[in-house]
N, C-alpha and C. Protein backbone atom coordinates (compact mmCIF):
# COMPACT_ATOMS: atom_id res chain seq x y z
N UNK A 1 0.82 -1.18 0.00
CA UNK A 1 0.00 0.00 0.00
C UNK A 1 0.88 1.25 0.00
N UNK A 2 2.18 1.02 1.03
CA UNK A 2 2.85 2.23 0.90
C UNK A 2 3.28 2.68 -0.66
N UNK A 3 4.09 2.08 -1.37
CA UNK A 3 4.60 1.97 -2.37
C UNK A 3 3.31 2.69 -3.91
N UNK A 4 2.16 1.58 -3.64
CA UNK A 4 0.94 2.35 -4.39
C UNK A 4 0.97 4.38 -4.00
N UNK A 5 0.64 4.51 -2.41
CA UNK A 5 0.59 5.86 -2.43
C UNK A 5 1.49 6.62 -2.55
N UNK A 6 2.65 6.38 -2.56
CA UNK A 6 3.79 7.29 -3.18
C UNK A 6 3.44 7.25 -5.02
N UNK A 7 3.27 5.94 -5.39
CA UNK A 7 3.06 6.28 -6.82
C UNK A 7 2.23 7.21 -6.86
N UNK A 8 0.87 7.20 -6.65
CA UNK A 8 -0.17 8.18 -7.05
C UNK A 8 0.11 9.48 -6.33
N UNK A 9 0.73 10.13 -5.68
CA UNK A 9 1.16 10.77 -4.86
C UNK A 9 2.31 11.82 -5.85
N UNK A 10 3.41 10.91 -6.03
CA UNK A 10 4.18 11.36 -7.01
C UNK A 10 3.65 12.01 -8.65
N UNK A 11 2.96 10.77 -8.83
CA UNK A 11 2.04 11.24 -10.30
C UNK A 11 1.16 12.87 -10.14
N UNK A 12 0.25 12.66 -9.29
CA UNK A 12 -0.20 14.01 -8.86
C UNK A 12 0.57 15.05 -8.87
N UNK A 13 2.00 15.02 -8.01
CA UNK A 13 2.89 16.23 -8.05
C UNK A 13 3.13 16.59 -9.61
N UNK A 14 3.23 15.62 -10.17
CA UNK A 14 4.21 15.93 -11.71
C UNK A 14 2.94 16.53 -12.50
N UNK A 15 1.62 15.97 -12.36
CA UNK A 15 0.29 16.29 -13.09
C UNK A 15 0.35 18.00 -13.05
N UNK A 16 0.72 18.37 -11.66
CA UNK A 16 0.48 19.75 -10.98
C UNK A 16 1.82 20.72 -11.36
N UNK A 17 2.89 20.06 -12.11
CA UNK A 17 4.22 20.53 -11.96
C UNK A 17 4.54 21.03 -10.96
N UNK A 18 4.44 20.26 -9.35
CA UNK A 18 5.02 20.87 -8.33
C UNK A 18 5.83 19.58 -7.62
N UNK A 19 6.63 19.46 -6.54
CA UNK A 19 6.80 18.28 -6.18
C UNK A 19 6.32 17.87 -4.80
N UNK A 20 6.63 16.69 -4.46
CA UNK A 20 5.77 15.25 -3.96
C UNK A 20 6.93 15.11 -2.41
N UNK A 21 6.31 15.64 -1.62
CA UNK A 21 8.03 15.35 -0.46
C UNK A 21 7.23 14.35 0.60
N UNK A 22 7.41 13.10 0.95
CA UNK A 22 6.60 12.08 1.32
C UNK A 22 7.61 12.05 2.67
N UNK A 23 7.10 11.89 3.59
CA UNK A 23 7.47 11.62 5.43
C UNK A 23 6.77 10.55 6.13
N UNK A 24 7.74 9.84 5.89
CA UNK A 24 6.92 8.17 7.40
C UNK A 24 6.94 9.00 8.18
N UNK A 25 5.93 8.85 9.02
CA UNK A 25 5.34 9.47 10.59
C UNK A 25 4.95 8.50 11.31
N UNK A 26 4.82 7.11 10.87
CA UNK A 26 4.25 5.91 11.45
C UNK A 26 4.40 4.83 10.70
N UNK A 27 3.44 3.89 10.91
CA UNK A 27 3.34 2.64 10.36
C UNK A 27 2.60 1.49 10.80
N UNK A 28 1.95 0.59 10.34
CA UNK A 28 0.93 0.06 10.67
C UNK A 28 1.41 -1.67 10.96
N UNK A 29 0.93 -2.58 11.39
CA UNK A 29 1.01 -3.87 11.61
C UNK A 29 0.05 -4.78 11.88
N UNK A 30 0.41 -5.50 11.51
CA UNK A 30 -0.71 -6.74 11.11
C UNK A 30 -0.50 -7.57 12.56
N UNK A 31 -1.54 -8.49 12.75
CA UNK A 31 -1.37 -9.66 14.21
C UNK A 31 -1.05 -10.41 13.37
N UNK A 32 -0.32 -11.83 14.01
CA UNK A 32 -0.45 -12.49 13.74
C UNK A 32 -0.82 -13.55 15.10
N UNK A 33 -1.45 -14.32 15.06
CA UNK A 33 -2.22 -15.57 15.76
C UNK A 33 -0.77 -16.48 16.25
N UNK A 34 -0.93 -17.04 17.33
CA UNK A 34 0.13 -18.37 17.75
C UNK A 34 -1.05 -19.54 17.23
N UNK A 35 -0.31 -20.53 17.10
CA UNK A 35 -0.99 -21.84 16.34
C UNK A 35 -1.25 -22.53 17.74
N UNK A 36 -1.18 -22.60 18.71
CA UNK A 36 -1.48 -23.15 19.98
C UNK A 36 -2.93 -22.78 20.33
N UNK A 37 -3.34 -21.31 20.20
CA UNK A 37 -4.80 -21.10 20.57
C UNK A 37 -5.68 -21.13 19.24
N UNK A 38 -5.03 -21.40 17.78
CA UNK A 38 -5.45 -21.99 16.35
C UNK A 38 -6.36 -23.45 16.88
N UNK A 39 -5.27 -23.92 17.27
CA UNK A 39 -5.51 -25.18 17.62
C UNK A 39 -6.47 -25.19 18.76
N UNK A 40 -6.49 -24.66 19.69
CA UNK A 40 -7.27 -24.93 20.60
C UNK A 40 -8.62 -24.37 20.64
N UNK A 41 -8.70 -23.19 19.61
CA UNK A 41 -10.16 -22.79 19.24
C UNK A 41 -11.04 -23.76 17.95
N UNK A 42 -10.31 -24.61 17.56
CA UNK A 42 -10.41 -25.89 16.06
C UNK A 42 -10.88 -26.54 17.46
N UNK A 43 -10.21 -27.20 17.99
CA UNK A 43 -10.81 -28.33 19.06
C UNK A 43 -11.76 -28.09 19.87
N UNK A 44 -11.91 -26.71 20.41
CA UNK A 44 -13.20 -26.54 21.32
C UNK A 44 -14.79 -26.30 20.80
N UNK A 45 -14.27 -26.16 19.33
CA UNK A 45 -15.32 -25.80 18.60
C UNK A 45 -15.70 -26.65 17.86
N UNK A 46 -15.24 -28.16 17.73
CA UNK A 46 -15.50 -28.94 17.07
C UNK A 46 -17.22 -29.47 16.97
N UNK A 47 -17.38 -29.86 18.14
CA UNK A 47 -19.18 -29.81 18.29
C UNK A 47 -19.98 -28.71 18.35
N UNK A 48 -19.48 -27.31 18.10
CA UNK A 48 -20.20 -26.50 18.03
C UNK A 48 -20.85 -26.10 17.13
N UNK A 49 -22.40 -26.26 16.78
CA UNK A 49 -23.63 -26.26 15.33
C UNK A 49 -23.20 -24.80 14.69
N UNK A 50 -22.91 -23.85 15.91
CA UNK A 50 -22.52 -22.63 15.14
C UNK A 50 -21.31 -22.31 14.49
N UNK A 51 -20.37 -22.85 14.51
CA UNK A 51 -19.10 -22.79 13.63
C UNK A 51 -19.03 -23.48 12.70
N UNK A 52 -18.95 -22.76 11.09
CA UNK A 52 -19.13 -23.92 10.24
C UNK A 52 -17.82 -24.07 9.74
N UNK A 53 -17.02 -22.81 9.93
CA UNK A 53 -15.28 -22.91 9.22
C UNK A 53 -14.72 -22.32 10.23
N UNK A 54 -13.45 -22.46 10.49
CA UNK A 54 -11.87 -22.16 11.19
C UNK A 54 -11.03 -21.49 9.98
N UNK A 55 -10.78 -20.82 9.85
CA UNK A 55 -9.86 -20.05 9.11
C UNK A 55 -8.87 -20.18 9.87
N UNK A 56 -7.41 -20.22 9.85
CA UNK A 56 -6.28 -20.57 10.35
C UNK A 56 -5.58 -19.23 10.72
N UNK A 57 -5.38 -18.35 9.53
CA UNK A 57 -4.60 -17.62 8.75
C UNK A 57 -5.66 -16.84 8.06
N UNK A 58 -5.59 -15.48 7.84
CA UNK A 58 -6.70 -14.31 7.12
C UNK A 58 -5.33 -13.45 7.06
N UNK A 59 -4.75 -13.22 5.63
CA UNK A 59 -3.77 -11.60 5.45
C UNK A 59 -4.84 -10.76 5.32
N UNK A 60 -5.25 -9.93 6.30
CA UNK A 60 -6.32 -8.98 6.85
C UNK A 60 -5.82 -7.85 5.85
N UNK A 61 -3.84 -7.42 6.20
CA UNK A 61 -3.26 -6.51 5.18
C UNK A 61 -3.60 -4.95 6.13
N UNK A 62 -4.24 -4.68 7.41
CA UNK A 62 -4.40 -3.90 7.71
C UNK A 62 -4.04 -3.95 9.47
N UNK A 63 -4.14 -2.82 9.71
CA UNK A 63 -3.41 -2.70 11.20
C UNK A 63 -4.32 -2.29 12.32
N UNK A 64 -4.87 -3.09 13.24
CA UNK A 64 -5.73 -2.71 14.11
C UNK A 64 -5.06 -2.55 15.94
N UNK A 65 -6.15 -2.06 16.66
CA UNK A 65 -5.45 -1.42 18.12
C UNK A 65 -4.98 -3.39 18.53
N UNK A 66 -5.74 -4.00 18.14
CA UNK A 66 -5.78 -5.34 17.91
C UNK A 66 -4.42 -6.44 18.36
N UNK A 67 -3.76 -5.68 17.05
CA UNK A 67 -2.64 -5.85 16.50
C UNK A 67 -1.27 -5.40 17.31
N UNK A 68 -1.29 -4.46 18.13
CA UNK A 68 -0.36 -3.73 18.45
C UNK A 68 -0.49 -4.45 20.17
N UNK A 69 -1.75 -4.33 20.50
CA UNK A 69 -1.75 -5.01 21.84
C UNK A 69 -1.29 -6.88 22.06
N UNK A 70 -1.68 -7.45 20.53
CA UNK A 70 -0.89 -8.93 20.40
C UNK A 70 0.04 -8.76 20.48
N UNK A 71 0.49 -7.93 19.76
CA UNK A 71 2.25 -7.76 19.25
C UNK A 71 2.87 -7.77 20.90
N UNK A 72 2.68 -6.82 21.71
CA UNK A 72 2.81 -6.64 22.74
C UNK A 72 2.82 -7.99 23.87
N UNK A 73 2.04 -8.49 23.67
CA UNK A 73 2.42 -9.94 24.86
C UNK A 73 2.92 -10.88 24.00
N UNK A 74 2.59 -11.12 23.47
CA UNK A 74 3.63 -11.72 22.33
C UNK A 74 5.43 -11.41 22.40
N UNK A 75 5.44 -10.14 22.25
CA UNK A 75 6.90 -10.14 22.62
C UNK A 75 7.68 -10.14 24.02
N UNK A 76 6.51 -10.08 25.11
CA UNK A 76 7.10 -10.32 26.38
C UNK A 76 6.94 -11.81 26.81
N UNK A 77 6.46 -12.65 25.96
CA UNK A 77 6.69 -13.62 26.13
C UNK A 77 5.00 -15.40 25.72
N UNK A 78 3.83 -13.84 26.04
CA UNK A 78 2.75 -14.28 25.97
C UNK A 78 2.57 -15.05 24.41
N UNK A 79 0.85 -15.37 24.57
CA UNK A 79 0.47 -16.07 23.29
C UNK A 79 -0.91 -15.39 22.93
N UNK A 80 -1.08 -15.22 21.36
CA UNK A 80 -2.51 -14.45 21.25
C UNK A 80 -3.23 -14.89 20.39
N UNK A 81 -4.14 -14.52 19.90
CA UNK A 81 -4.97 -14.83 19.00
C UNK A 81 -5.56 -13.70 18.59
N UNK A 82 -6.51 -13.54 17.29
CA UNK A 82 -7.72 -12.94 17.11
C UNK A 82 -8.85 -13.60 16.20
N UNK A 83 -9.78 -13.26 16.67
CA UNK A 83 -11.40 -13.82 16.24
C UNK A 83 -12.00 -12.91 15.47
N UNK A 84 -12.59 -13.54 14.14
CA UNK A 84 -13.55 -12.72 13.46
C UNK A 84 -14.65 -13.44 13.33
N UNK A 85 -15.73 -13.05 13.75
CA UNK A 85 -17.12 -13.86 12.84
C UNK A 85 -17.95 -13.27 12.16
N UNK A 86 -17.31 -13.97 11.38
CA UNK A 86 -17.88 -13.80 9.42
C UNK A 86 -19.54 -13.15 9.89
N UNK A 87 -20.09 -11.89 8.44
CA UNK A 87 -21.31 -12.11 8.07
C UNK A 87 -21.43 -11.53 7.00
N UNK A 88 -22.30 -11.40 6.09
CA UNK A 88 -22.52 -10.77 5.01
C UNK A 88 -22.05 -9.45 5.52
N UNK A 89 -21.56 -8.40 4.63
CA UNK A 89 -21.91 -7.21 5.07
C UNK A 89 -22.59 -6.49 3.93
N UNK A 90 -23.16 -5.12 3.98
CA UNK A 90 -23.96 -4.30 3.67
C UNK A 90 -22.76 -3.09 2.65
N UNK A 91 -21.73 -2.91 3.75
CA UNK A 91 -20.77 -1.81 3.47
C UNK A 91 -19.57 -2.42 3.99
N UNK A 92 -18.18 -2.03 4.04
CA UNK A 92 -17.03 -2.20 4.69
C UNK A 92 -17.14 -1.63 5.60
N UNK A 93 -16.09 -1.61 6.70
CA UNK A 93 -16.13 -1.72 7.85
C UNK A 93 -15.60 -0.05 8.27
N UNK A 94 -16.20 0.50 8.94
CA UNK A 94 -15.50 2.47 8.80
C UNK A 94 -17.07 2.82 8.29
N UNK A 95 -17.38 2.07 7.24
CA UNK A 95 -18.33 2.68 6.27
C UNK A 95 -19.55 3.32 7.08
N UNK A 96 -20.35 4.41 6.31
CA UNK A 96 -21.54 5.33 6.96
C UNK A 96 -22.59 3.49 6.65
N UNK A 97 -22.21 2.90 5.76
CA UNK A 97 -23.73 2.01 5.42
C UNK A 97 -23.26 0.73 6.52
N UNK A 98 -21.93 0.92 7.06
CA UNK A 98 -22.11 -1.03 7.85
C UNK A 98 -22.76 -0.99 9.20
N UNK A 99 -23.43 -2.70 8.31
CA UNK A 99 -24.15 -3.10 9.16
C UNK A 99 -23.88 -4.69 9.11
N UNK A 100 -24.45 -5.17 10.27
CA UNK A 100 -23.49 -6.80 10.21
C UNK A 100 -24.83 -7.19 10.85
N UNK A 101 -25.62 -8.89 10.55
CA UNK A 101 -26.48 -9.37 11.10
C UNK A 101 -26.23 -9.93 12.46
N UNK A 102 -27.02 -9.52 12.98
CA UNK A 102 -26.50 -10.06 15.00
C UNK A 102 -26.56 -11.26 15.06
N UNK A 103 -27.61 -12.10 14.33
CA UNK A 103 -27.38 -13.30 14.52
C UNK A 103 -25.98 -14.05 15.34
N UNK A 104 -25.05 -13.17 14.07
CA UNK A 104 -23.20 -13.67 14.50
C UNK A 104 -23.41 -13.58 15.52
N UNK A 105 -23.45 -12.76 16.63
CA UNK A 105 -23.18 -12.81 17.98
C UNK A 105 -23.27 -14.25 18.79
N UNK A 106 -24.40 -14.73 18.46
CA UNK A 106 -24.58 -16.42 19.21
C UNK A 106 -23.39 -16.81 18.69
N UNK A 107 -22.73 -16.73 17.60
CA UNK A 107 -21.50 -18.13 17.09
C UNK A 107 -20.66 -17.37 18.30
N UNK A 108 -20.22 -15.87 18.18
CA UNK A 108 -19.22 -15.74 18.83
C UNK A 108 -19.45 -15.93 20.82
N UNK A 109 -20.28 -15.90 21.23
CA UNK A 109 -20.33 -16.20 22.45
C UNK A 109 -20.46 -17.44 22.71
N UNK A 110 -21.02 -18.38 22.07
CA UNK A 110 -20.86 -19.75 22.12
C UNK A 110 -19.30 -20.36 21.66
N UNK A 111 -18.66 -19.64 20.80
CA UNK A 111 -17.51 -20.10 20.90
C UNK A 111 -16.00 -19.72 22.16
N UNK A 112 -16.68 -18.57 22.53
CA UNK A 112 -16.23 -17.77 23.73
C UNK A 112 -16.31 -19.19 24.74
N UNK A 113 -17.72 -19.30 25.15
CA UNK A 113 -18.09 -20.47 26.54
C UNK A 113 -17.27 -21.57 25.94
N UNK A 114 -16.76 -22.20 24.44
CA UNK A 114 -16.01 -23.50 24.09
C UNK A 114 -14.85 -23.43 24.66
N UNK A 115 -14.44 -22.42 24.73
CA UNK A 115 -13.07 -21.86 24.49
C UNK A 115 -12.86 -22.14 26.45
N UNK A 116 -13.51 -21.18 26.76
CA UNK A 116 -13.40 -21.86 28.17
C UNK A 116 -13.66 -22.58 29.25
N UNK A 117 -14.89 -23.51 28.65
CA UNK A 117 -14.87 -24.59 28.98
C UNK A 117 -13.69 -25.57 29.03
N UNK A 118 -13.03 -25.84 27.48
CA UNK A 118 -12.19 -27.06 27.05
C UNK A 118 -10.78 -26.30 28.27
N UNK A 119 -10.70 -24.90 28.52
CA UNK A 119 -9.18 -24.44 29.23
C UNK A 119 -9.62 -25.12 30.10
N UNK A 120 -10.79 -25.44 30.73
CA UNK A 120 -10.68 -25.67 32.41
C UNK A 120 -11.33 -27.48 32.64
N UNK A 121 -10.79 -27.78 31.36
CA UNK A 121 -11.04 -30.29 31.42
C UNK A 121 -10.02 -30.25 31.91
């Protein structure tokens, strides 16, 4: 993405005959999941009617508060995860039109109670 907005960025300057002076001020990061709670949300959820797929792995490609707080126990030593449950949407996510069917909510709290049930056999 960086690379795209310097192109169009640059192009613009030259369109305008003026120039393009580009400054990192930040930078964004992705989570990534430990395969230990992969695994252990696949197993607790195995009898559960509301989970119909496990996704392992999602390149999301974007950087959430999410992300930065995994990153964070993760490098002191912890293990993390993150959960999405899927629904149609209406609009993307930011968007004035999203809207997501609640239904989802039962998968995700029922997979919540799997999750800690199976920690405490």
């Amino acid at each position: 993405m960086f690379d795209e907005v310097q192109r169009v960025a640059k192009a613009a300057a030259l369109m305008s005959d003026v120039e393009a002076n580009i400054e990192v001020v930040g930078h964004g990061m992705t989570a990534r999941c430990d395969d230990v709670w992969v695994n252990r949300l696949t197993a607790a959820t195995e009898a559960n009617p509301f989970v119909n797929t496990i996704i392992p792995t999602l390149p999301i490609g974007a950087s959430e508060d999410a992300a930065v707080l995994m990153t964070d126990v993760q490098n002191a030593g912890g293990e993390a995860t993150y959960m999405i449950f899927g629904t149609p949407l209406a609009a993307g996510h930011h968007h004035p039109s999203f809207d997501y069917d609640e239904r989802v909510l039962s998968t995700g709290v029922a997979t919540y109670i799997d999750l800690i049930c199976s920690l405490h056999e």
